[in-house]
Protein backbone atom coordinates (compact mmCIF):
# COMPACT_ATOMS: atom_id res chain seq x y z
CA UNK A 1 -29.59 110.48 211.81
CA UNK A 2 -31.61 106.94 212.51
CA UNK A 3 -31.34 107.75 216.24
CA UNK A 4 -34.66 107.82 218.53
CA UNK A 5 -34.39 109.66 221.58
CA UNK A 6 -37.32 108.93 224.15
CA UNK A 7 -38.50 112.14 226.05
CA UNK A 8 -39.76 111.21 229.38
CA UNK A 9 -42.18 113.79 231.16
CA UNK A 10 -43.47 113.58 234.35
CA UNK A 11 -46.45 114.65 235.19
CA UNK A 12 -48.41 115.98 238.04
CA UNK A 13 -51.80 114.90 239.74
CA UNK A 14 -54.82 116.76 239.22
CA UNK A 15 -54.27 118.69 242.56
CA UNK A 16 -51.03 119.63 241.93
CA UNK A 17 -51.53 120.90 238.38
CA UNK A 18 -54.10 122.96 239.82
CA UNK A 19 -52.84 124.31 242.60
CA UNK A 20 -49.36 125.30 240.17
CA UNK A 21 -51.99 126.56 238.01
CA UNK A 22 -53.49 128.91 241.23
CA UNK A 23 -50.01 130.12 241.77
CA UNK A 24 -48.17 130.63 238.68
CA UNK A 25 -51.97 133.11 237.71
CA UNK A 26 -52.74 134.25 240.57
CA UNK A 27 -56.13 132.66 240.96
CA UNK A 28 -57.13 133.92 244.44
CA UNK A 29 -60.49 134.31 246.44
CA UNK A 30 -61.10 137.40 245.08
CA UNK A 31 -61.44 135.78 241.34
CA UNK A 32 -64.14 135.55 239.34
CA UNK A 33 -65.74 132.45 239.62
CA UNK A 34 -66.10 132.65 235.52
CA UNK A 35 -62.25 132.94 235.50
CA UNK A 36 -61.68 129.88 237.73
CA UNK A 37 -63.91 127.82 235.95
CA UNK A 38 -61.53 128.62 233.01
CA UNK A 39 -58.64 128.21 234.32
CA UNK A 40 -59.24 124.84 235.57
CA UNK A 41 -60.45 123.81 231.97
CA UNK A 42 -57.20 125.50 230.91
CA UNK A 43 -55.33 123.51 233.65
CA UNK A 44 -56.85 120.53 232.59
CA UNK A 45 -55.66 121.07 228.85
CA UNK A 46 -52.09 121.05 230.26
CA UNK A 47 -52.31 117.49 230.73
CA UNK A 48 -50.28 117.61 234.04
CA UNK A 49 -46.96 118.91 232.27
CA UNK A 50 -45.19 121.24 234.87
CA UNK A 51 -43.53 123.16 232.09
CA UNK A 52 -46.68 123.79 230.53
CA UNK A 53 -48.61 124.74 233.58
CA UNK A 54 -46.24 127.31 233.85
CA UNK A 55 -46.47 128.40 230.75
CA UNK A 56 -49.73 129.19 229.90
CA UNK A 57 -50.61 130.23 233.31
CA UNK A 58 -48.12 132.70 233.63
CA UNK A 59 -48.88 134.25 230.37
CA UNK A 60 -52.51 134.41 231.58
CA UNK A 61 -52.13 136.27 234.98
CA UNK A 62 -53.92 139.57 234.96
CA UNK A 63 -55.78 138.94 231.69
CA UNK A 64 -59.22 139.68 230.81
CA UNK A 65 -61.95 137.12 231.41
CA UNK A 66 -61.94 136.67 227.61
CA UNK A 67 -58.83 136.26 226.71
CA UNK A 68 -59.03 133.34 228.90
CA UNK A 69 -61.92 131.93 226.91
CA UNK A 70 -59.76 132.60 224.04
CA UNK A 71 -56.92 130.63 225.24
CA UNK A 72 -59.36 127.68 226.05
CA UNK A 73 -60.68 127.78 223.11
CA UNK A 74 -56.86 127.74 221.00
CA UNK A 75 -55.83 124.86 222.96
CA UNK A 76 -58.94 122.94 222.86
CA UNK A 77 -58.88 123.36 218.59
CA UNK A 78 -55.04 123.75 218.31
CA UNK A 79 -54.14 121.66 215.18
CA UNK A 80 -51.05 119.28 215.86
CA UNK A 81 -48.50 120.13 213.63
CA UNK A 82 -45.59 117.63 212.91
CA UNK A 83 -44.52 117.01 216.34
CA UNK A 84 -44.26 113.40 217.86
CA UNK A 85 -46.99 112.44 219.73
CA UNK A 86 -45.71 112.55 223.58
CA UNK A 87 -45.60 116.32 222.67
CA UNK A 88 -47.97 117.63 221.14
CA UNK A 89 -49.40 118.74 224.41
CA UNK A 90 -46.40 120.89 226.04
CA UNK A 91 -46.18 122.20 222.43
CA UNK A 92 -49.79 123.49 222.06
CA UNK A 93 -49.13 124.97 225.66
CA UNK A 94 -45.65 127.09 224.87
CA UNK A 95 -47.44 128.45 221.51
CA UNK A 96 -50.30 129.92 223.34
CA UNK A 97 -47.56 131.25 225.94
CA UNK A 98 -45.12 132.61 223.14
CA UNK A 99 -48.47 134.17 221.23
CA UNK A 100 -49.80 135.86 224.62
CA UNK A 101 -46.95 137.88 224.76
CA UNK A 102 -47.06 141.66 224.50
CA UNK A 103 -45.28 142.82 221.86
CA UNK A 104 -43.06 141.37 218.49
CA UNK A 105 -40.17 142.84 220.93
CA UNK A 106 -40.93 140.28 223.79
CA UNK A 107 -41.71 137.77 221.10
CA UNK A 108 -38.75 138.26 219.07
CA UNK A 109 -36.37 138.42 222.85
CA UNK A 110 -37.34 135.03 223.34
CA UNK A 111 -36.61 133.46 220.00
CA UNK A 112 -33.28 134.88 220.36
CA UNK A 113 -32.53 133.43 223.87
CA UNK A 114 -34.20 129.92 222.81
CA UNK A 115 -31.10 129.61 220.65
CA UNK A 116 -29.14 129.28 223.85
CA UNK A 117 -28.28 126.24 225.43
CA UNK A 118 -30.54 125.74 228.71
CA UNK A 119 -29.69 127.35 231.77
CA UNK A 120 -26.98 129.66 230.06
CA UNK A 121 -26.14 133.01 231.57
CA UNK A 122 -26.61 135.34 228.65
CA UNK A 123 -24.69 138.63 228.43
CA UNK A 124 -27.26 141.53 227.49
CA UNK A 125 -24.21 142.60 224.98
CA UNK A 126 -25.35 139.37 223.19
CA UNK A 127 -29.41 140.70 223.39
CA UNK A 128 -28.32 143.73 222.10
């Protein structure tokens, strides 16, 4: 159990986080200014990680104006829990994503399939 095991994530520039951002939201012409000011705080919280990007954008698309402050605002005074340093980051990101969801049905879907290996084809008997 004395293995280390470096994680290396690549990250994007600040023009490609926030043009990911733009299109995993759907940040268009017609937003808000407000809301794009937001989002590119939010995008700038991401730190560049694709995976987060993704995240937290998608789980922001079609939300209220404040529930965007409110997800600034969690991932600007997130608390690190025990998590080694490199990611603490995507982590913050995925538990805003994993709280924004709808309902403790959605919620509770996706802690089942996270006990899958990645990119596994999961039979909806298995769900069920």
């Amino acid at each position: 159990m004395d293995c280390q095991k470096k994680i290396h994530l690549s990250t994007l520039t600040n023009d490609e986080t926030w043009d990911l951002f733009q299109k995993q939201a759907l940040i268009s012409e017609a937003t808000s200014i407000t809301v794009k000011n937001l989002a590119r705080e939010i995008s700038y919280e991401c730190k560049g990680l694709p995976v987060a990007i993704v995240a937290v954008a998608s789980s922001l698309k079609g939300k209220a104006q404040v529930e965007w402050k409110v997800a600034l605002d969690r991932l600007r005074s997130s608390k690190h829990v025990n998590i080694e340093k490199g990611l603490q980051n995507p982590y913050k990101c995925l538990q805003l994503s994993y709280d924004n969801l709808d309902t403790e049905e959605a919620k509770s879907l996706f802690l089942l399939c996270s006990v899958f290996p990645e990119d596994c084809e999961i039979p909806v008997e298995f769900l069920t």
